[in-house]
Protein backbone atom coordinates (compact mmCIF):
# COMPACT_ATOMS: atom_id res chain seq x y z
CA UNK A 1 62.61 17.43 34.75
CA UNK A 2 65.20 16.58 37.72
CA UNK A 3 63.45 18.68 39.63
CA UNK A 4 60.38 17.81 39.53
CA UNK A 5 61.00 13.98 39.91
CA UNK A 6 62.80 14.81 43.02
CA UNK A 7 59.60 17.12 44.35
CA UNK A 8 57.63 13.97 43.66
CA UNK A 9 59.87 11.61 45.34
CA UNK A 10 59.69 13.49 48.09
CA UNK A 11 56.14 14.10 48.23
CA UNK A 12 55.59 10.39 47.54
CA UNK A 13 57.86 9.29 51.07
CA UNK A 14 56.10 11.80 52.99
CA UNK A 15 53.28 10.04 51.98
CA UNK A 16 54.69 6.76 52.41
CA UNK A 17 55.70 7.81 56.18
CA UNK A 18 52.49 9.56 56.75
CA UNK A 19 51.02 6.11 55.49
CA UNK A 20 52.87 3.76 58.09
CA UNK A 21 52.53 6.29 61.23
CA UNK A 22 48.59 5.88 60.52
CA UNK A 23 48.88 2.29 60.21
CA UNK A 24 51.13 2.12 63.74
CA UNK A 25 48.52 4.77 65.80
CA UNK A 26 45.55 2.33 64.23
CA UNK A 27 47.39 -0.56 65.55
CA UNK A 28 48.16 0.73 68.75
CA UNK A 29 44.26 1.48 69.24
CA UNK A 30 43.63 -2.02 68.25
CA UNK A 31 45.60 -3.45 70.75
CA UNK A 32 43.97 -1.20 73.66
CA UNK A 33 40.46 -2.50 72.62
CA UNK A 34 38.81 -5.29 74.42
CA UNK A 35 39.28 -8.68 72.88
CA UNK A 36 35.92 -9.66 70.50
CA UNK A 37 33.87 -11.98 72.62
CA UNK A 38 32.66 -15.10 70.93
CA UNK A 39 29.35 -15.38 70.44
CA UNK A 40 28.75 -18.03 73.25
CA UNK A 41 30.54 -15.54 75.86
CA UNK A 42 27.80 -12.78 74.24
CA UNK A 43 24.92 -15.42 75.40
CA UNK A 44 26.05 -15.51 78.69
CA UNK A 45 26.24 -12.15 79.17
CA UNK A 46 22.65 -11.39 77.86
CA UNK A 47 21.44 -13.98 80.52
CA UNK A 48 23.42 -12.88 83.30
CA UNK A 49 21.78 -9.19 82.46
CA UNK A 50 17.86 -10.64 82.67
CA UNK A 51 18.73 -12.02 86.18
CA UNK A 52 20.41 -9.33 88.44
CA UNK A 53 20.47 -11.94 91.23
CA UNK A 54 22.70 -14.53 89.75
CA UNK A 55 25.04 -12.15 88.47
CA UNK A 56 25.02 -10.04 92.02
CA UNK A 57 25.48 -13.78 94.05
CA UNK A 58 27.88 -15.11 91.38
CA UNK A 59 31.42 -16.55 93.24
CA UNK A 60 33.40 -14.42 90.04
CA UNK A 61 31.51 -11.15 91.46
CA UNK A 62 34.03 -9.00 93.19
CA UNK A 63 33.05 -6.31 95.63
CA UNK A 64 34.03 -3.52 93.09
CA UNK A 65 31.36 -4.97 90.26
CA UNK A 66 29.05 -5.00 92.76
CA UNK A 67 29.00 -1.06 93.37
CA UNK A 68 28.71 -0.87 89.74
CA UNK A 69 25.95 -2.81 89.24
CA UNK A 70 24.70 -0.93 92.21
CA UNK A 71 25.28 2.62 89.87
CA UNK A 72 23.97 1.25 87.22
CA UNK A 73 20.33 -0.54 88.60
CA UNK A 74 20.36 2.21 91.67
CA UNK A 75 18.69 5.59 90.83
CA UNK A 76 17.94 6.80 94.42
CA UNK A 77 17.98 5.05 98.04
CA UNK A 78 15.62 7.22 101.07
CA UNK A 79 16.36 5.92 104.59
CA UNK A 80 13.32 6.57 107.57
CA UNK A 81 14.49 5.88 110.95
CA UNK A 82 11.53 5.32 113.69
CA UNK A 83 12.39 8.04 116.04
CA UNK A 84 15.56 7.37 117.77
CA UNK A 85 15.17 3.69 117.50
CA UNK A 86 16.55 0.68 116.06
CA UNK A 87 13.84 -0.07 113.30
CA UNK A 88 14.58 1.37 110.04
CA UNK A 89 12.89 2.13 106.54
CA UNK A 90 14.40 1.69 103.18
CA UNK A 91 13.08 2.48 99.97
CA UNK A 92 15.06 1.77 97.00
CA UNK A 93 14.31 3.26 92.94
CA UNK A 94 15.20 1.03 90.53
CA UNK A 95 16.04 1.90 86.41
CA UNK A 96 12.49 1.25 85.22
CA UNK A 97 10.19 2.50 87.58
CA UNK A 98 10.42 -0.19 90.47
CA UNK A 99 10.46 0.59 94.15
CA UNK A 100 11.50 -1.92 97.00
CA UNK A 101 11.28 -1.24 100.62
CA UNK A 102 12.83 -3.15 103.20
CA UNK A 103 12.62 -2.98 107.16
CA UNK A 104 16.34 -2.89 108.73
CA UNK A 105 17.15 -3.02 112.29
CA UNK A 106 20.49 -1.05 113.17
CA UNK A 107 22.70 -1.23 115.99
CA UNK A 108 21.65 1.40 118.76
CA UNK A 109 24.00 2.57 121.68
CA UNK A 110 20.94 2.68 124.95
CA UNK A 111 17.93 0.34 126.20
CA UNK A 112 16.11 3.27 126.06
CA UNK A 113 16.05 3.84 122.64
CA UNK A 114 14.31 0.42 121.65
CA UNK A 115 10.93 1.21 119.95
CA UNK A 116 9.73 -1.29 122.85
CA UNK A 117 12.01 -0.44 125.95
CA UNK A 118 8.54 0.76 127.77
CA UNK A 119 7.38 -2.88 127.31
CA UNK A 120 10.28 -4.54 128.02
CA UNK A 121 10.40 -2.54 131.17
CA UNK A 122 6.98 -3.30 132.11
CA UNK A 123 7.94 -6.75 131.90
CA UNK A 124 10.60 -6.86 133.88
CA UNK A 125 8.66 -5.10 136.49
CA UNK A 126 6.06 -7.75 136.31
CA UNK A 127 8.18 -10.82 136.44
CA UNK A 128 10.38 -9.05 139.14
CA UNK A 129 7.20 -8.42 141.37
CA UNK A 130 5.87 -12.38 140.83
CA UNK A 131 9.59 -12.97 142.32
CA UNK A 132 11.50 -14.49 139.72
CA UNK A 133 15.29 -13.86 139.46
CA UNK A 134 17.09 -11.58 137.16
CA UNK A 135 18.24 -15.24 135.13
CA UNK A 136 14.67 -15.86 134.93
CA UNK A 137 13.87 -12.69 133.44
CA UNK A 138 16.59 -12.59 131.03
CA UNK A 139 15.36 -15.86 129.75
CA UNK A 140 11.59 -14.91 129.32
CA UNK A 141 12.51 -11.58 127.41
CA UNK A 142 14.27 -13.82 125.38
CA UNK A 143 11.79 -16.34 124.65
CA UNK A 144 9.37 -13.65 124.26
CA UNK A 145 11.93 -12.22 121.63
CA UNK A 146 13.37 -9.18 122.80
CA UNK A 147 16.85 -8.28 122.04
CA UNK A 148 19.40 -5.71 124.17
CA UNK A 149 21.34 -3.26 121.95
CA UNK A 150 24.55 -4.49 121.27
CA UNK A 151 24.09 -8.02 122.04
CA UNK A 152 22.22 -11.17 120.69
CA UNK A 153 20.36 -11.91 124.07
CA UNK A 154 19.35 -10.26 127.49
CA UNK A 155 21.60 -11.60 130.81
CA UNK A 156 21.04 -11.16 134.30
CA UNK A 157 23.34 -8.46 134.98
CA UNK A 158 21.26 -6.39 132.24
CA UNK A 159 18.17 -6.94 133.90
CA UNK A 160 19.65 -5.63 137.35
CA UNK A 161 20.83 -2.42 135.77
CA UNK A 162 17.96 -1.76 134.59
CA UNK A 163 16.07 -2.08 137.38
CA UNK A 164 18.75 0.03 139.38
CA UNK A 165 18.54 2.69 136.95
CA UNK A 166 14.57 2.68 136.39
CA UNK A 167 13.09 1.41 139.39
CA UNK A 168 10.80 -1.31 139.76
CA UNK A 169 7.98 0.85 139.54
CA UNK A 170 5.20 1.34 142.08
CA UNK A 171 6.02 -0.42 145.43
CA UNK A 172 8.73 -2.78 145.82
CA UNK A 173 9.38 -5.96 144.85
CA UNK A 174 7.26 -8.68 147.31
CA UNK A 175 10.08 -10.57 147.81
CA UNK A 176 12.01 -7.27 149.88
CA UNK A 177 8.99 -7.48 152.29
CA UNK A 178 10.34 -10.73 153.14
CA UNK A 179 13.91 -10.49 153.63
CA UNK A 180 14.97 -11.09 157.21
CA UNK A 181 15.92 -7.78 158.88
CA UNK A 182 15.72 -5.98 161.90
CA UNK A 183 12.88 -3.17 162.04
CA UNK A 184 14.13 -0.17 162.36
CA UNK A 185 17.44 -0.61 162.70
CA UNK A 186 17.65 -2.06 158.67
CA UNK A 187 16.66 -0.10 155.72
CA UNK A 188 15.78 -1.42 151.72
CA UNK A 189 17.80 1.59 149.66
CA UNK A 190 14.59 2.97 148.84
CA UNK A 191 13.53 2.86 152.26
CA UNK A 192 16.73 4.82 153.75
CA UNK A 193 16.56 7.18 150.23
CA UNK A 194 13.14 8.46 151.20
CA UNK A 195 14.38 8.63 154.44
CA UNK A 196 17.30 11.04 153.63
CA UNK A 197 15.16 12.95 151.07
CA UNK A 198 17.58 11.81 148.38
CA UNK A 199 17.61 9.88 144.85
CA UNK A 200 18.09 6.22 145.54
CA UNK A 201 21.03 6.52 143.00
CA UNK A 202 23.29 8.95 145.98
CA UNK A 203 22.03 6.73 149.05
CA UNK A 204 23.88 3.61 146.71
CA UNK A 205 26.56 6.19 145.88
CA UNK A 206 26.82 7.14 149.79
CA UNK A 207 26.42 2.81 150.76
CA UNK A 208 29.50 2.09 148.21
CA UNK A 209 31.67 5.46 149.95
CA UNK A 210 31.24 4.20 153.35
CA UNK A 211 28.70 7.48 154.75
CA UNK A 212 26.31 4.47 154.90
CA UNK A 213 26.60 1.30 156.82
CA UNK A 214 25.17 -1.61 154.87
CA UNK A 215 25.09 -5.42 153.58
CA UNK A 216 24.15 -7.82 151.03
CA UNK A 217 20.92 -9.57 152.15
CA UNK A 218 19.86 -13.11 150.20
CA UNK A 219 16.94 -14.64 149.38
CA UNK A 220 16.78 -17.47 147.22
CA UNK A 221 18.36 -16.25 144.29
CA UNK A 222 17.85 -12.96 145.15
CA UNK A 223 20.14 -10.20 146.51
CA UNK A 224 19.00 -6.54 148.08
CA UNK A 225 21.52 -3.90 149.68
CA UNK A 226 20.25 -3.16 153.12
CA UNK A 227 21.61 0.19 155.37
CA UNK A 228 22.56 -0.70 159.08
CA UNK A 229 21.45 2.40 160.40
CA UNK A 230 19.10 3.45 162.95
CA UNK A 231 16.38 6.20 162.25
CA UNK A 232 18.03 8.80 164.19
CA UNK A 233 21.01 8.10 162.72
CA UNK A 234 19.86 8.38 159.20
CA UNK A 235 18.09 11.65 160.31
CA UNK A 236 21.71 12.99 161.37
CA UNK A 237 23.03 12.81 157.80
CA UNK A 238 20.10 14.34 156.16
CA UNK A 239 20.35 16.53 158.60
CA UNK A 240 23.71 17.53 157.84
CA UNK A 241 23.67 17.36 154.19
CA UNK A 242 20.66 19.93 154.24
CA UNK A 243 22.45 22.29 156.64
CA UNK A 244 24.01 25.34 154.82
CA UNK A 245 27.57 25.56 154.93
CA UNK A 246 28.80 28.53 157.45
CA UNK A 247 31.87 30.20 156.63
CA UNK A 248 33.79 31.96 159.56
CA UNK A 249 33.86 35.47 159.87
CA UNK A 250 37.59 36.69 160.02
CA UNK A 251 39.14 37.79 163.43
């Protein structure tokens, strides 16, 4: 009889132990579950969840909820960019079957890669050839709404790079005609370029080296390089830069 009332004592600790180390793992789960929300805090959340808005523009919103409301509400994103240009197309799937799109304009690197630039060039051209300044120019692209990459608003200096890099088209502007300059002895760029059968890119290159002879003529606002050269002079260097180079034979 000993025996068996100490089996059952034993059994009944084990029991007992097995008992309390349930009780302490159930506790310990307890205590790593959320607090119960009361029943006001449950009627908040229900309206925050019928207006996405509120709850995405809400001060107590951090950054990180924001990406997961953004997994949650997101199911796909396609981006469509116009060519190489700064206008761009998003289309956005939402859970339930609802599509936004929205027109972005990104950050691009070159003039030449706004959707307009041919425009914007043509204007330039035009308000150039009625003889307004480069100011003047940056302030009607401006008021006309244009916008340089890069920067909130078009400036002189822009519009004279341009125009050095792209020409101003056919003919030259009618203000060049009537800078003061001795004929034949003074040359526009593109008059002493055509002249030497180059680009008017290497006769500027050749003007800032010192191979061509040249100054800063004014008028009004307006400034033009003009080469100091005479015709025959000019004819030397193409002359020369055409002229195959000779090697010597060795003695």
């Amino acid at each position: 009889m000993r025996l068996v009332a100490r089996t059952l004592e034993r059994d009944w600790e084990a029991a007992l132990a097995a008992e309390r180390a349930l009780e302490a793992e159930h506790a310990r789960d307890l205590a790593r579950e959320p607090a119960r929300l009361r029943a006001e805090e449950l009627d908040a959340i229900r309206r925050l969840a019928e207006d996405i808005p509120a709850l995405w523009h809400a001060p107590t919103t951090t950054q990180a909820d924001r990406q997961a409301i953004a997994r949650l509400v997101l199911e796909r994103v396609a981006v469509r960019v116009d060519g190489n240009s700064e206008h761009v197309e998003v289309a956005c799937d939402w859970a339930g079957g609802a599509r936004t799109c929205h027109a972005l304009v990104r950050p691009v690197r070159r003039f030449e890669q706004l959707r307009g630039f041919d425009r914007i060039l043509a204007m330039i051209r035009d308000l150039r050839g009625q003889g307004c300044s480069a100011a003047t120019v940056a302030e009607r692209l401006n008021a006309a709404g244009w916008r340089p990459p890069k920067r909130d608003a078009f400036e002189a200096s822009m519009i004279q790079r341009l125009l050095f890099r792209h020409g101003p088209g056919k003919g030259r502007p009618i203000w060049s005609g009537n800078v003061a300059r001795e004929p034949g002895a003074e040359w526009t760029l593109h008059e002493a370029a055509e002249r030497l059968g180059v680009h008017r890119h290497t006769a500027y290159r050749w003007l800032r080296e010192g191979r061509l002879r040249g100054r800063m003529a004014a008028r009004g606002t307006q400034r033009i390089w003009l080469v100091q050269m005479s015709g025959d002079e000019l004819d030397r260097i193409r002359a020369a830069s055409l002229a195959p180079n000779r090697t010597r034979n060795p003695a």
